[in-house]
PDB file of N, CA and C in Angstrom:
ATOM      1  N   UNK A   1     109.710  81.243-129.375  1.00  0.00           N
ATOM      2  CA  UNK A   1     110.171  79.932-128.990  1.00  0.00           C
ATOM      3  C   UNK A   1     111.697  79.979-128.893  1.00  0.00           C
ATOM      4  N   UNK A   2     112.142  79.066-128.120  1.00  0.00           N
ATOM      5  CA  UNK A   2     113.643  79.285-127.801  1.00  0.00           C
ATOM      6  C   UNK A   2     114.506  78.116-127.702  1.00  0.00           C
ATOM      7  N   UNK A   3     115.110  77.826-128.125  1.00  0.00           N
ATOM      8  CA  UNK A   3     115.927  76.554-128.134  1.00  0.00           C
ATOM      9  C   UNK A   3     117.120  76.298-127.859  1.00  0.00           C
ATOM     10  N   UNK A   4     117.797  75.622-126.807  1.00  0.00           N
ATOM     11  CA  UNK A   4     119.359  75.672-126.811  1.00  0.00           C
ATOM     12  C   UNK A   4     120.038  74.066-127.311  1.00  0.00           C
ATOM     13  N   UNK A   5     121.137  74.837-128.051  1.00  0.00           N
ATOM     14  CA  UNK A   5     121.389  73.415-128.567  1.00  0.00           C
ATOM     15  C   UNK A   5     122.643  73.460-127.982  1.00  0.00           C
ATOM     16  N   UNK A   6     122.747  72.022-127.523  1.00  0.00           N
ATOM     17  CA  UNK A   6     123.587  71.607-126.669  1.00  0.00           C
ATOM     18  C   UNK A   6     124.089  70.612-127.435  1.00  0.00           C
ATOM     19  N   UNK A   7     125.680  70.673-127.371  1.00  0.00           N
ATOM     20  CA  UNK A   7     127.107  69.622-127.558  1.00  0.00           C
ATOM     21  C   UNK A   7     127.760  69.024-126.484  1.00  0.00           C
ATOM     22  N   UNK A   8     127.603  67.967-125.980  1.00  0.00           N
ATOM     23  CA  UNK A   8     127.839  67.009-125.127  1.00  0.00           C
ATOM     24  C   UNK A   8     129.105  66.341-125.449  1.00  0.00           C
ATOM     25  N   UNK A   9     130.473  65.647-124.830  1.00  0.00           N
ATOM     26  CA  UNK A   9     130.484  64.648-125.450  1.00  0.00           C
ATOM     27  C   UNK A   9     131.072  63.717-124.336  1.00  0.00           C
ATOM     28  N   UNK A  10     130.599  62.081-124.334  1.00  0.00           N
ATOM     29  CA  UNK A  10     130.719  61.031-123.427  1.00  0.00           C
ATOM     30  C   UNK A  10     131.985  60.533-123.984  1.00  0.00           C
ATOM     31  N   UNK A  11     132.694  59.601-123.264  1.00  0.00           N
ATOM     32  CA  UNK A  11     133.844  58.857-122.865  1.00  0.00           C
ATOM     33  C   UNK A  11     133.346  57.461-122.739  1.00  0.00           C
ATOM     34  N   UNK A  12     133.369  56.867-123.539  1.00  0.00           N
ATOM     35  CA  UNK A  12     133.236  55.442-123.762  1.00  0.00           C
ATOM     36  C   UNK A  12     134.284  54.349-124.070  1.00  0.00           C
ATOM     37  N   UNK A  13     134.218  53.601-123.152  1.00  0.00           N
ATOM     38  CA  UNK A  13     134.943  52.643-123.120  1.00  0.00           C
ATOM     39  C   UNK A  13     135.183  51.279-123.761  1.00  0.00           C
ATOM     40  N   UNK A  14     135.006  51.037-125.119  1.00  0.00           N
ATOM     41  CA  UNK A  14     134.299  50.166-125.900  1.00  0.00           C
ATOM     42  C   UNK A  14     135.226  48.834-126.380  1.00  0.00           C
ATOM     43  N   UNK A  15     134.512  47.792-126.386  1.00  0.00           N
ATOM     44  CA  UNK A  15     135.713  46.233-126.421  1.00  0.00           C
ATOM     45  C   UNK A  15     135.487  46.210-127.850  1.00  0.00           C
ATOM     46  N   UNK A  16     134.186  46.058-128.338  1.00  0.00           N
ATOM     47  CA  UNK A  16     134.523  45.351-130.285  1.00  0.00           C
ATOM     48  C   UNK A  16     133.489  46.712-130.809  1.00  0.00           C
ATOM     49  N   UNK A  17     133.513  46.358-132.220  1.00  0.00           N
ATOM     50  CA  UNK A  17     132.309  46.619-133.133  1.00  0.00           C
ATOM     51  C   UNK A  17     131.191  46.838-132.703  1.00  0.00           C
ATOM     52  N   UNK A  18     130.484  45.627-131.961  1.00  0.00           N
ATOM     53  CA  UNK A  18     129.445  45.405-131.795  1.00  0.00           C
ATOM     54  C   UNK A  18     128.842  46.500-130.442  1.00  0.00           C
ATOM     55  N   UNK A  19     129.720  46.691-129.506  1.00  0.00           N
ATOM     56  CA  UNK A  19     129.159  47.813-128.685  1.00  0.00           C
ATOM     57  C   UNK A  19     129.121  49.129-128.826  1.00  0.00           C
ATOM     58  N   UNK A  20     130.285  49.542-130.174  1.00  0.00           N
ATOM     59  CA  UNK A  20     130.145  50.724-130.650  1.00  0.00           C
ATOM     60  C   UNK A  20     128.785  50.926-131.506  1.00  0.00           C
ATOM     61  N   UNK A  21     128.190  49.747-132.310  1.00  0.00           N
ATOM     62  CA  UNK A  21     126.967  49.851-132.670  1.00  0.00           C
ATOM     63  C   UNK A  21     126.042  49.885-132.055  1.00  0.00           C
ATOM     64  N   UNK A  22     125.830  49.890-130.673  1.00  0.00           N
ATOM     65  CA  UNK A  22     125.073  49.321-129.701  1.00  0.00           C
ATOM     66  C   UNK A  22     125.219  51.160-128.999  1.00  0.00           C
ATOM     67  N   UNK A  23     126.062  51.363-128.587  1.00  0.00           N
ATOM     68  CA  UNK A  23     125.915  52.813-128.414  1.00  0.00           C
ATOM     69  C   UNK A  23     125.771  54.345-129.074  1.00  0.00           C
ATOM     70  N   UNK A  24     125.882  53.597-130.705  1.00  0.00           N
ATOM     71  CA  UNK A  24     125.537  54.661-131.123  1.00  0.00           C
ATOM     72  C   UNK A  24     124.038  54.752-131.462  1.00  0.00           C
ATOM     73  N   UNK A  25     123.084  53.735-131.716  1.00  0.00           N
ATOM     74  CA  UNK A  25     121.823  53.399-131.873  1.00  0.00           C
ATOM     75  C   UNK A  25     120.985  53.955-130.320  1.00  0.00           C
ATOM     76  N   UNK A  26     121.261  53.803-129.436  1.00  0.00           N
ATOM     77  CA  UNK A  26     121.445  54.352-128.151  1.00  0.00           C
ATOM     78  C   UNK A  26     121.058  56.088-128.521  1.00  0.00           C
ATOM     79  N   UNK A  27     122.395  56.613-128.820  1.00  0.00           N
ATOM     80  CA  UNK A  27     122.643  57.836-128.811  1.00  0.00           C
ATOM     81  C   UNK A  27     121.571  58.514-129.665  1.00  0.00           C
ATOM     82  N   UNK A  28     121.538  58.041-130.962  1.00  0.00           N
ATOM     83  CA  UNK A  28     120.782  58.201-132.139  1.00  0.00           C
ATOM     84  C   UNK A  28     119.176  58.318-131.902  1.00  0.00           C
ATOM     85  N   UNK A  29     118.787  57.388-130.883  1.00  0.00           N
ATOM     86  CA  UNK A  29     117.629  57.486-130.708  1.00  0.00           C
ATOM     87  C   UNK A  29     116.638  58.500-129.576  1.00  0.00           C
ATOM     88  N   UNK A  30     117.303  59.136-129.403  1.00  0.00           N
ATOM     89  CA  UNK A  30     117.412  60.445-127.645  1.00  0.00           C
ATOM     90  C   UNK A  30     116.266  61.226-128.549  1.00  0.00           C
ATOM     91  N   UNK A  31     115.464  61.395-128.039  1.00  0.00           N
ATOM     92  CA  UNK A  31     114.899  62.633-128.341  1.00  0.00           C
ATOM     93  C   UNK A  31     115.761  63.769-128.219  1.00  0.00           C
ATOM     94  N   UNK A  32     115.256  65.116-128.848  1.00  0.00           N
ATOM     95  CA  UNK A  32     115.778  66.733-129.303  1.00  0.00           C
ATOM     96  C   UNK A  32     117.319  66.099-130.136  1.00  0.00           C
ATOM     97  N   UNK A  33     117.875  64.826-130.112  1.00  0.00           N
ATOM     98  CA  UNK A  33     119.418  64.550-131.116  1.00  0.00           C
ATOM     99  C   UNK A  33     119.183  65.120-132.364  1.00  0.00           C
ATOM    100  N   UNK A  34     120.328  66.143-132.691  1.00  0.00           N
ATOM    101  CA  UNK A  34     120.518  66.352-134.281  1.00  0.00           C
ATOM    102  C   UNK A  34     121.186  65.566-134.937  1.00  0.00           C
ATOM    103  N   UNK A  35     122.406  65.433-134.143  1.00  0.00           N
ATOM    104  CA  UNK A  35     123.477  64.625-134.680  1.00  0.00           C
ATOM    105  C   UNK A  35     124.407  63.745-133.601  1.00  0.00           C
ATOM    106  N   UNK A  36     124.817  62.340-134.007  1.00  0.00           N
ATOM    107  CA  UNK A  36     125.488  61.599-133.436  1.00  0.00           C
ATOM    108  C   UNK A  36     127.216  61.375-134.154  1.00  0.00           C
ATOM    109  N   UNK A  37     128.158  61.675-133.512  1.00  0.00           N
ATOM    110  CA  UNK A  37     129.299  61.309-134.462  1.00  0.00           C
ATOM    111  C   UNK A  37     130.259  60.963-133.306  1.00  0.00           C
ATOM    112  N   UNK A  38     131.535  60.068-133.597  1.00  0.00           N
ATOM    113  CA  UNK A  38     132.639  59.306-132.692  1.00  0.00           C
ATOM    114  C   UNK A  38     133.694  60.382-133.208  1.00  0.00           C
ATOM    115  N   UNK A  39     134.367  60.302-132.020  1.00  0.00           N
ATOM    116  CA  UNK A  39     135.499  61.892-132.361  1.00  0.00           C
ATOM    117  C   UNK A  39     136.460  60.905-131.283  1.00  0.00           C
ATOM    118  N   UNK A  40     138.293  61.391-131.036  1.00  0.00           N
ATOM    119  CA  UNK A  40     138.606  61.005-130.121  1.00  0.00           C
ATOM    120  C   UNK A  40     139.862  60.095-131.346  1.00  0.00           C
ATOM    121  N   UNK A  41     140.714  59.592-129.777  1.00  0.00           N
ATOM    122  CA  UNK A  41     142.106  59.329-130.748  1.00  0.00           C
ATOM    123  C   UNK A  41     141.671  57.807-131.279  1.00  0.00           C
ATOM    124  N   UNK A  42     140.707  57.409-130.297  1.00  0.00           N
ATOM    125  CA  UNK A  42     140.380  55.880-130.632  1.00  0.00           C
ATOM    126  C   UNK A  42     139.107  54.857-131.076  1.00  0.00           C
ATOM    127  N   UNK A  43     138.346  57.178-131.459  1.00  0.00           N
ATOM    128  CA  UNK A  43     137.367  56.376-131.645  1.00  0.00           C
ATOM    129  C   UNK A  43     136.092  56.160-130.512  1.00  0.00           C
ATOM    130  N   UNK A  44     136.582  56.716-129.112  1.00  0.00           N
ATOM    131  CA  UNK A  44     136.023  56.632-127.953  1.00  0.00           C
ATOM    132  C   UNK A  44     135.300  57.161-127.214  1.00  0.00           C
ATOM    133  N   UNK A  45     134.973  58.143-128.100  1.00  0.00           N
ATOM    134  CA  UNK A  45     134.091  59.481-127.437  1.00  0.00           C
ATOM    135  C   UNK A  45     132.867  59.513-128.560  1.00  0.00           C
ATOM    136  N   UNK A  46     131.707  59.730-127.906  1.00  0.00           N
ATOM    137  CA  UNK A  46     130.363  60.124-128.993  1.00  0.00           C
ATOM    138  C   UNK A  46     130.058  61.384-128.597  1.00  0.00           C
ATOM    139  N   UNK A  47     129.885  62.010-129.315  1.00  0.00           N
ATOM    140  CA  UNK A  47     129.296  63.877-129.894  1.00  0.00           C
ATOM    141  C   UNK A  47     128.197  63.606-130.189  1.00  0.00           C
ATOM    142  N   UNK A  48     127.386  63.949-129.274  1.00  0.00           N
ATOM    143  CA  UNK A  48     125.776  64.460-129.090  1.00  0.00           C
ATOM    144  C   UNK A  48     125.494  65.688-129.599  1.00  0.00           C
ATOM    145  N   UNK A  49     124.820  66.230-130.682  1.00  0.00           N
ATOM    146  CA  UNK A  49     124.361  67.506-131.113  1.00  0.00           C
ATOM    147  C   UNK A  49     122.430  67.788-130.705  1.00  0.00           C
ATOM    148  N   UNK A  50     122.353  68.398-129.999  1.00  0.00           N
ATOM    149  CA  UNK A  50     120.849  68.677-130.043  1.00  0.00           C
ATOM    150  C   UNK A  50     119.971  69.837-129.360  1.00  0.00           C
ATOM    151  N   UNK A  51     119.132  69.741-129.284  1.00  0.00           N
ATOM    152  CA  UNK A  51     117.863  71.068-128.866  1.00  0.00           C
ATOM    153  C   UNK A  51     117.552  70.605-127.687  1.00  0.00           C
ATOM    154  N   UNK A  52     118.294  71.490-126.646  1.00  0.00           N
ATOM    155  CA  UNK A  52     117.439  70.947-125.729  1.00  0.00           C
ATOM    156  C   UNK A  52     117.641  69.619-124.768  1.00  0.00           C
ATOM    157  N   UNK A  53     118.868  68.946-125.448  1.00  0.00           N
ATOM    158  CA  UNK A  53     119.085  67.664-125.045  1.00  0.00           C
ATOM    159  C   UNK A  53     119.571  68.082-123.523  1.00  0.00           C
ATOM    160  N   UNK A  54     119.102  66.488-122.805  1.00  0.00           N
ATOM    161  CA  UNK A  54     119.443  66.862-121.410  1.00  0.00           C
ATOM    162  C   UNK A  54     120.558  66.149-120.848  1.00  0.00           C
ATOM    163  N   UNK A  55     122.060  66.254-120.977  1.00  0.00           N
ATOM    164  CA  UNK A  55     123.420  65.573-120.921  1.00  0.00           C
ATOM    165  C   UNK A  55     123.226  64.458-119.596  1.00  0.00           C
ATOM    166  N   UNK A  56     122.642  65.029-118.290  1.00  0.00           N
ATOM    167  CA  UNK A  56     122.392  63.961-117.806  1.00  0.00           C
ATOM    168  C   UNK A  56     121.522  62.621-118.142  1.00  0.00           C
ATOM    169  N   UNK A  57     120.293  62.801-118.615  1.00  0.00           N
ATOM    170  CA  UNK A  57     119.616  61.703-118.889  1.00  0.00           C
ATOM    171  C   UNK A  57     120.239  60.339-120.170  1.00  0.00           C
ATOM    172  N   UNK A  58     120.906  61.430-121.037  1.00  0.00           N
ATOM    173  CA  UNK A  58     121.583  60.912-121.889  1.00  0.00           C
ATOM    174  C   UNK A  58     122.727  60.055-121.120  1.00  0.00           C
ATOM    175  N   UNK A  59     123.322  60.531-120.350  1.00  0.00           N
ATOM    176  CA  UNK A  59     124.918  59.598-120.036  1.00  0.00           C
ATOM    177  C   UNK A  59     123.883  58.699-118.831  1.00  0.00           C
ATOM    178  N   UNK A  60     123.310  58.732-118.047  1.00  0.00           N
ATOM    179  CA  UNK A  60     122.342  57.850-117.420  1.00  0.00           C
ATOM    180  C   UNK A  60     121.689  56.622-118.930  1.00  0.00           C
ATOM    181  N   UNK A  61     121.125  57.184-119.864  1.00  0.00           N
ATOM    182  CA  UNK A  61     120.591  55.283-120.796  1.00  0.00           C
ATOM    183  C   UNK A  61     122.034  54.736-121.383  1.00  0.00           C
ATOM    184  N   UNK A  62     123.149  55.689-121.204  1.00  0.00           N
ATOM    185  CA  UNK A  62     124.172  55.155-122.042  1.00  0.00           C
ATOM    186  C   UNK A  62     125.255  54.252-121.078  1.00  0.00           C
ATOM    187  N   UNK A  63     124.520  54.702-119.608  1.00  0.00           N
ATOM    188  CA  UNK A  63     125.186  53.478-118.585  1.00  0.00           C
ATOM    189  C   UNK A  63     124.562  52.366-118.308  1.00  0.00           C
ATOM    190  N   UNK A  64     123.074  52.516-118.318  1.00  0.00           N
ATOM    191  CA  UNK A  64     122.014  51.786-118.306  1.00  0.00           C
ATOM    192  C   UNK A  64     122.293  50.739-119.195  1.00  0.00           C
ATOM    193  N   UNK A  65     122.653  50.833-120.806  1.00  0.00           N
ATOM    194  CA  UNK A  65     123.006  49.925-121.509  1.00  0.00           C
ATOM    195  C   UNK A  65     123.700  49.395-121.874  1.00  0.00           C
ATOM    196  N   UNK A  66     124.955  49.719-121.604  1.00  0.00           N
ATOM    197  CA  UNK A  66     126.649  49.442-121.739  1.00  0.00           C
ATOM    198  C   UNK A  66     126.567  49.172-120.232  1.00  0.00           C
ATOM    199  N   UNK A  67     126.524  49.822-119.256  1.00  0.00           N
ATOM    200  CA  UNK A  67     127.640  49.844-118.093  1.00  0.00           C
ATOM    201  C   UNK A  67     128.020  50.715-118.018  1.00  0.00           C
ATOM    202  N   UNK A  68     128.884  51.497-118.763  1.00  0.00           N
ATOM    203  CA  UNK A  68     129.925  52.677-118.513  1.00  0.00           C
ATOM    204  C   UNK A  68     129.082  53.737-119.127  1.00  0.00           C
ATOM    205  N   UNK A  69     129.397  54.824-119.063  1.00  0.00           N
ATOM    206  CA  UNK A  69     129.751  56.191-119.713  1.00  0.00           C
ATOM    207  C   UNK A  69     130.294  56.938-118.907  1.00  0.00           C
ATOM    208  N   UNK A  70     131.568  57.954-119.551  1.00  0.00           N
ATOM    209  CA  UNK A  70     131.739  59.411-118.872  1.00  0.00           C
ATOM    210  C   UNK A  70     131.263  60.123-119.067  1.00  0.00           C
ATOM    211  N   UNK A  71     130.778  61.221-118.753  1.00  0.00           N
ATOM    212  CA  UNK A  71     130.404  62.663-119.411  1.00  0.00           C
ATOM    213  C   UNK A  71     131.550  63.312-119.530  1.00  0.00           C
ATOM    214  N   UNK A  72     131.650  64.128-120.803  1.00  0.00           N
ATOM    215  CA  UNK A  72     133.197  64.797-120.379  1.00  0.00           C
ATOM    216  C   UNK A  72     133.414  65.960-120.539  1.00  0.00           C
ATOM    217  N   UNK A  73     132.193  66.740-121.578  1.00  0.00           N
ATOM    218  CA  UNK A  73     131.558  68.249-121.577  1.00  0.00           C
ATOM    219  C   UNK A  73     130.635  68.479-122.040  1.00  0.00           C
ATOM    220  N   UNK A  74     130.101  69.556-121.959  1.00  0.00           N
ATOM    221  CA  UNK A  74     128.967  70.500-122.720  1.00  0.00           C
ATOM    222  C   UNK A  74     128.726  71.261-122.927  1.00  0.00           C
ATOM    223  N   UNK A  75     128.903  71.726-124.391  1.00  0.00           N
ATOM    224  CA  UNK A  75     128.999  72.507-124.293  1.00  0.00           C
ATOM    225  C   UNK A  75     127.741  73.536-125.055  1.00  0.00           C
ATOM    226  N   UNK A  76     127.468  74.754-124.994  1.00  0.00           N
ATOM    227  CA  UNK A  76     126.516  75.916-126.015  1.00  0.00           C
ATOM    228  C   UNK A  76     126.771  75.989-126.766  1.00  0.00           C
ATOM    229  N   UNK A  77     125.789  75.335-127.782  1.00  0.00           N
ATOM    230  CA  UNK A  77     126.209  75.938-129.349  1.00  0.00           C
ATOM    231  C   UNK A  77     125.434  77.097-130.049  1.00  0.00           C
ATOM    232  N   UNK A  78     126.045  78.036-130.916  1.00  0.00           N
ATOM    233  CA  UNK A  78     125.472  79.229-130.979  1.00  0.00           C
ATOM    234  C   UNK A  78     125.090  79.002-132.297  1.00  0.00           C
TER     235      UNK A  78
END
């Protein structure tokens, strides 16, 4: 069996509290996610850790429900 775990991380554009909670519950809930964490000078970026995860489908529900997302890399984790 073979697994690639993939590190993503989106560019989010966020007004209060309440949409940063709103996108990380989002994020959190993706199938193959290991881990969800906010990195960035403001706080503005979410770090996707997972098996398999598929960076497009992910930044597609995270526009779907906000409006925005960037994608901004991805990367192989070994």
């Amino acid at each position: 069996m073979f697994f690639v775990c993939l590190m993503m991380q989106q560019d989010l554009k966020l007004k209060c509290d309440k949409c940063r909670s709103k996108a990380m519950k989002i994020a959190a809930v993706a199938d193959d996610v290991i881990s969800v964490a906010w990195e960035g000078e403001g706080k503005n970026k979410v770090v996707m850790t997972g098996d398999g995860t598929d960076a497009a489908t992910e930044t597609r529900r995270l526009r779907k429900k906000l409006g925005y997302a960037d994608l901004v890399s991805v990367e192989d984790m070994k």
